[in-house]
Protein backbone atom coordinates (compact mmCIF):
# COMPACT_ATOMS: atom_id res chain seq x y z
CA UNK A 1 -5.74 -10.83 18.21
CA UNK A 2 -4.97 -9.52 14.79
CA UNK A 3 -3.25 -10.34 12.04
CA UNK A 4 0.57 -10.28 12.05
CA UNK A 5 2.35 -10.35 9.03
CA UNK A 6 0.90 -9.08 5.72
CA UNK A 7 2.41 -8.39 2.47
CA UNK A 8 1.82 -5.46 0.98
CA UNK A 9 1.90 -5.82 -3.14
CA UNK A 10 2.39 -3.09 -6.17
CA UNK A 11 2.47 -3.93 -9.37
CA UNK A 12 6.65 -3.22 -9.80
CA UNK A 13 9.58 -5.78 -10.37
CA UNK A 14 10.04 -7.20 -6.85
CA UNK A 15 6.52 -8.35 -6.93
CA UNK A 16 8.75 -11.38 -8.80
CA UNK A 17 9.96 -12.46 -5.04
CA UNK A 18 7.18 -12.58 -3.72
CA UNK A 19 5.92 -16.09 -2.27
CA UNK A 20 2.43 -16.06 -0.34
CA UNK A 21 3.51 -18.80 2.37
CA UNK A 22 4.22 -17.26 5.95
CA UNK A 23 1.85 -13.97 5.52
CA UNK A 24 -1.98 -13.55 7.42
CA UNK A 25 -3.33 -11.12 5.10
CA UNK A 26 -2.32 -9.95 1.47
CA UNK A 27 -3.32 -6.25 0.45
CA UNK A 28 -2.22 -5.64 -3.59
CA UNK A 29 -3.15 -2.09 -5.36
CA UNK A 30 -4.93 -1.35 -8.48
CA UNK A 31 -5.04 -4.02 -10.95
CA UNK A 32 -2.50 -6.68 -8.84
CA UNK A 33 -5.70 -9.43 -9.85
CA UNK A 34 -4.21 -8.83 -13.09
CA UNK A 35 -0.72 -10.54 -11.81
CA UNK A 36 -2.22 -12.62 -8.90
CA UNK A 37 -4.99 -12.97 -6.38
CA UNK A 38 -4.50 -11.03 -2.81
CA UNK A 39 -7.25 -11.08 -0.04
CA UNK A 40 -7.60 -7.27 -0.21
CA UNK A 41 -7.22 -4.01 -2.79
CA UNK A 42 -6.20 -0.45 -2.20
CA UNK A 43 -7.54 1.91 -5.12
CA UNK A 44 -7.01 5.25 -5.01
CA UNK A 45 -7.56 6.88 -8.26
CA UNK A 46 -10.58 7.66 -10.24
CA UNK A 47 -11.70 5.15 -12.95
CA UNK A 48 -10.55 7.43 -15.79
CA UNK A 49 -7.02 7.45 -14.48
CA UNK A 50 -6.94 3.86 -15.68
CA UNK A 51 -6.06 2.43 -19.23
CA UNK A 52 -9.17 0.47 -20.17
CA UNK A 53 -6.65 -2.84 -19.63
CA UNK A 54 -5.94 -2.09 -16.22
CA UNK A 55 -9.59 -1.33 -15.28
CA UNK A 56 -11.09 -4.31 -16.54
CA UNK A 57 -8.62 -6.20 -14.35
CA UNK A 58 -9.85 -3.80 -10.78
CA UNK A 59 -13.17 -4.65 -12.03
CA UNK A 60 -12.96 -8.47 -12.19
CA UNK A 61 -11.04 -8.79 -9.52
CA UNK A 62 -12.64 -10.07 -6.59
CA UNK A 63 -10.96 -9.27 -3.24
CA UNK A 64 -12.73 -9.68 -0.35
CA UNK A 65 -12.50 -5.75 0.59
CA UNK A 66 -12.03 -3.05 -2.18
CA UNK A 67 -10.25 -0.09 0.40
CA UNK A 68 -11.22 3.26 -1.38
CA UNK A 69 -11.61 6.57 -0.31
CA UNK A 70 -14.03 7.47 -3.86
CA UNK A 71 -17.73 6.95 -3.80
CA UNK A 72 -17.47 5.90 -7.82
CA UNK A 73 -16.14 2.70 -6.53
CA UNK A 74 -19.25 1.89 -4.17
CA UNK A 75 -20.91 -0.32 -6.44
CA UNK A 76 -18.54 -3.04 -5.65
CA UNK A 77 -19.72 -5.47 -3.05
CA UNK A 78 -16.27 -5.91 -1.73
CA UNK A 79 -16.40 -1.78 -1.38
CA UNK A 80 -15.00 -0.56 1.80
CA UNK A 81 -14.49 3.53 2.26
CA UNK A 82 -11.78 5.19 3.87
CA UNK A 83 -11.18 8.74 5.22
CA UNK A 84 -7.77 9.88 4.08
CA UNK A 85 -5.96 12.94 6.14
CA UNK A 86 -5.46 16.08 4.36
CA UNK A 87 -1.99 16.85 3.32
CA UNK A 88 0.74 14.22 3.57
CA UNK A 89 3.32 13.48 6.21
CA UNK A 90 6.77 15.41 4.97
CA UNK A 91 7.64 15.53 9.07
CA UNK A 92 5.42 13.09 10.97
CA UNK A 93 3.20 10.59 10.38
CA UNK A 94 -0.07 10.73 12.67
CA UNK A 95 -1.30 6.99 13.27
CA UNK A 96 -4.10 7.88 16.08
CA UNK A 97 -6.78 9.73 13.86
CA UNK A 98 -9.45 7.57 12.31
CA UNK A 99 -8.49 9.00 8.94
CA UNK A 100 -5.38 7.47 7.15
CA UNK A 101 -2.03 9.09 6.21
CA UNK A 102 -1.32 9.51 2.82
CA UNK A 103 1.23 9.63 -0.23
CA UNK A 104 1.75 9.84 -3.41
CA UNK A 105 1.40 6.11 -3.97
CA UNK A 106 -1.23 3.71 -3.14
CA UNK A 107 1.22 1.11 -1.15
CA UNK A 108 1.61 3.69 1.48
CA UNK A 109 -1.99 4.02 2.22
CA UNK A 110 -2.09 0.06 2.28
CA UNK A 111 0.47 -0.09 4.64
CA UNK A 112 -1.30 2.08 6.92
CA UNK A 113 -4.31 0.07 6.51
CA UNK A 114 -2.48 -3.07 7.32
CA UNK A 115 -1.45 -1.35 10.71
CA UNK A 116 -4.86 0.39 11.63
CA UNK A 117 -7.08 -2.49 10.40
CA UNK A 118 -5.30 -5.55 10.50
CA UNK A 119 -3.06 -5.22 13.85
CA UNK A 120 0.11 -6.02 11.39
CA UNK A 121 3.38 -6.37 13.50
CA UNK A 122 5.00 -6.91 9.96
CA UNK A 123 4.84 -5.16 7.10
CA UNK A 124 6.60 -6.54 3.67
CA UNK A 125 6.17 -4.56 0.94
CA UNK A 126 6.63 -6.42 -2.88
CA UNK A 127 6.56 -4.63 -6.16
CA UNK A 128 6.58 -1.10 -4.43
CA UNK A 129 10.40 -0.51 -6.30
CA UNK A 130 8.90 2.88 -7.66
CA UNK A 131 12.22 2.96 -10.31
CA UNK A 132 11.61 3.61 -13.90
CA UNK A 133 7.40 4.20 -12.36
CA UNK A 134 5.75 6.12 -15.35
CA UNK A 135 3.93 8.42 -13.66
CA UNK A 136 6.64 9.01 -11.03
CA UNK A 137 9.16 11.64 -11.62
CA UNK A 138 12.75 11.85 -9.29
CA UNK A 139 11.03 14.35 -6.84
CA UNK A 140 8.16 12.76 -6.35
CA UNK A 141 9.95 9.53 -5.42
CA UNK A 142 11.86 11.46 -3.02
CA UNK A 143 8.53 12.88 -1.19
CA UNK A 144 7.40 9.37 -0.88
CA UNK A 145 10.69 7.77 0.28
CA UNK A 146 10.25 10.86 3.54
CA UNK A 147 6.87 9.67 3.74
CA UNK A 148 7.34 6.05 4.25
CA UNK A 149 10.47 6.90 7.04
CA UNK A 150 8.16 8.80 8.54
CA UNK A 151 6.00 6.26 8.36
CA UNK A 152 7.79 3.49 9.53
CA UNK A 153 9.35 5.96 12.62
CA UNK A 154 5.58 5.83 14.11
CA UNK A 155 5.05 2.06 12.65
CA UNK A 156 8.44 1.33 14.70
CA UNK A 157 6.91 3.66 18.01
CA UNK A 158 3.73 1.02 17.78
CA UNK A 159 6.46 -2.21 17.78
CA UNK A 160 5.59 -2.78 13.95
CA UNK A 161 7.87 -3.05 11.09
CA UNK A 162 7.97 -2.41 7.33
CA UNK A 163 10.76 -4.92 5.55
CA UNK A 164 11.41 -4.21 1.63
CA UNK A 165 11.68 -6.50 -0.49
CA UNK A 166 13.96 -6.02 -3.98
CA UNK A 167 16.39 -3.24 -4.87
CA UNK A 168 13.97 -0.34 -5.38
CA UNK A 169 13.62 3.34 -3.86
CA UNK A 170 12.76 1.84 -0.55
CA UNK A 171 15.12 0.17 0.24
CA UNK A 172 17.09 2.38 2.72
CA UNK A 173 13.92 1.38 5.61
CA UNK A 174 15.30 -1.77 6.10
CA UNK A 175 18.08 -0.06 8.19
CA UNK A 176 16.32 3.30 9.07
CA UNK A 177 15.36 1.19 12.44
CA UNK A 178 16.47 -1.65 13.78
């Protein structure tokens, strides 16, 4: 049997509430060493996409899988590659191939993982508010907040859930299904 409930961790204000008692697996983004340790990353950008801050912290972190979908990353002994599925999921979200939906934000992808990988029955997402993001404009946010319902309509299909945590973009999943 596989893990349960896993917290899924961006680097955004509700990341505050978040308390690590009560979940099986943590998987952060990017730099979340930077803030605080989780058991596994999710990196999808190159290395150049990073402020030289931000990729010191992915590259002293030490997570005990580094889930990327870039070779660049593969010198990492923690490296772990994923397939991602071409275009993103504006009108359903396809669990069953072994490549991984995708959106414009790393969370998503780690919330798939914690699904396909991990057997999660619970998802709670922390610090994925995606107000005031900088490199998130209004539409954008909107494509990702379709994304994730669609998301969490085949999550919900597969008896698993994804809770929000915080006031951010999100929010509006906690009722989409209940």
């Amino acid at each position: 049997m596989g893990t349960l409930k896993i917290a899924v961790l961006g680097l955004g204000p509700s990341l505050e509430e978040f308390k690590p008692n009560g979940y099986d697996l943590t998987i952060g983004v990017n730099d979340i060493f930077s803030r605080l340790p989780v058991d596994h990353i999710v990196c999808l950008d190159r290395q150049d996409r990073f402020t030289p801050e931000r990729l010191a912290a992915i590259k002293a972190s030490t997570p005990q899988r580094f889930y990327t979908q870039l070779p660049e990353w593969n010198y990492r002994p923690d490296y772990f590659e994923i397939k991602l599925q071409e275009g993103f999921p504006s009108y359903i979200c396809q669990l069953n191939p072994v490549a991984l939906p995708k959106s414009l934000c790393s969370p998503f992808v780690a919330c798939a993982i914690a699904f396909k990988f991990h057997d999660a029955k619970e998802i709670h997402l922390y610090g994925v508010d995606l107000l005031n993001h900088p490199n998130l404009g209004a539409d954008c946010v909107m494509q990702i907040q379709k994304h994730f319902q669609n998301l969490q309509l085949a999550l919900y299909a597969r008896v698993c859930r994804i809770v929000v945590h915080g006031s951010g973009a999100l929010l509006p999943l906690n009722v989409l299904v209940q």
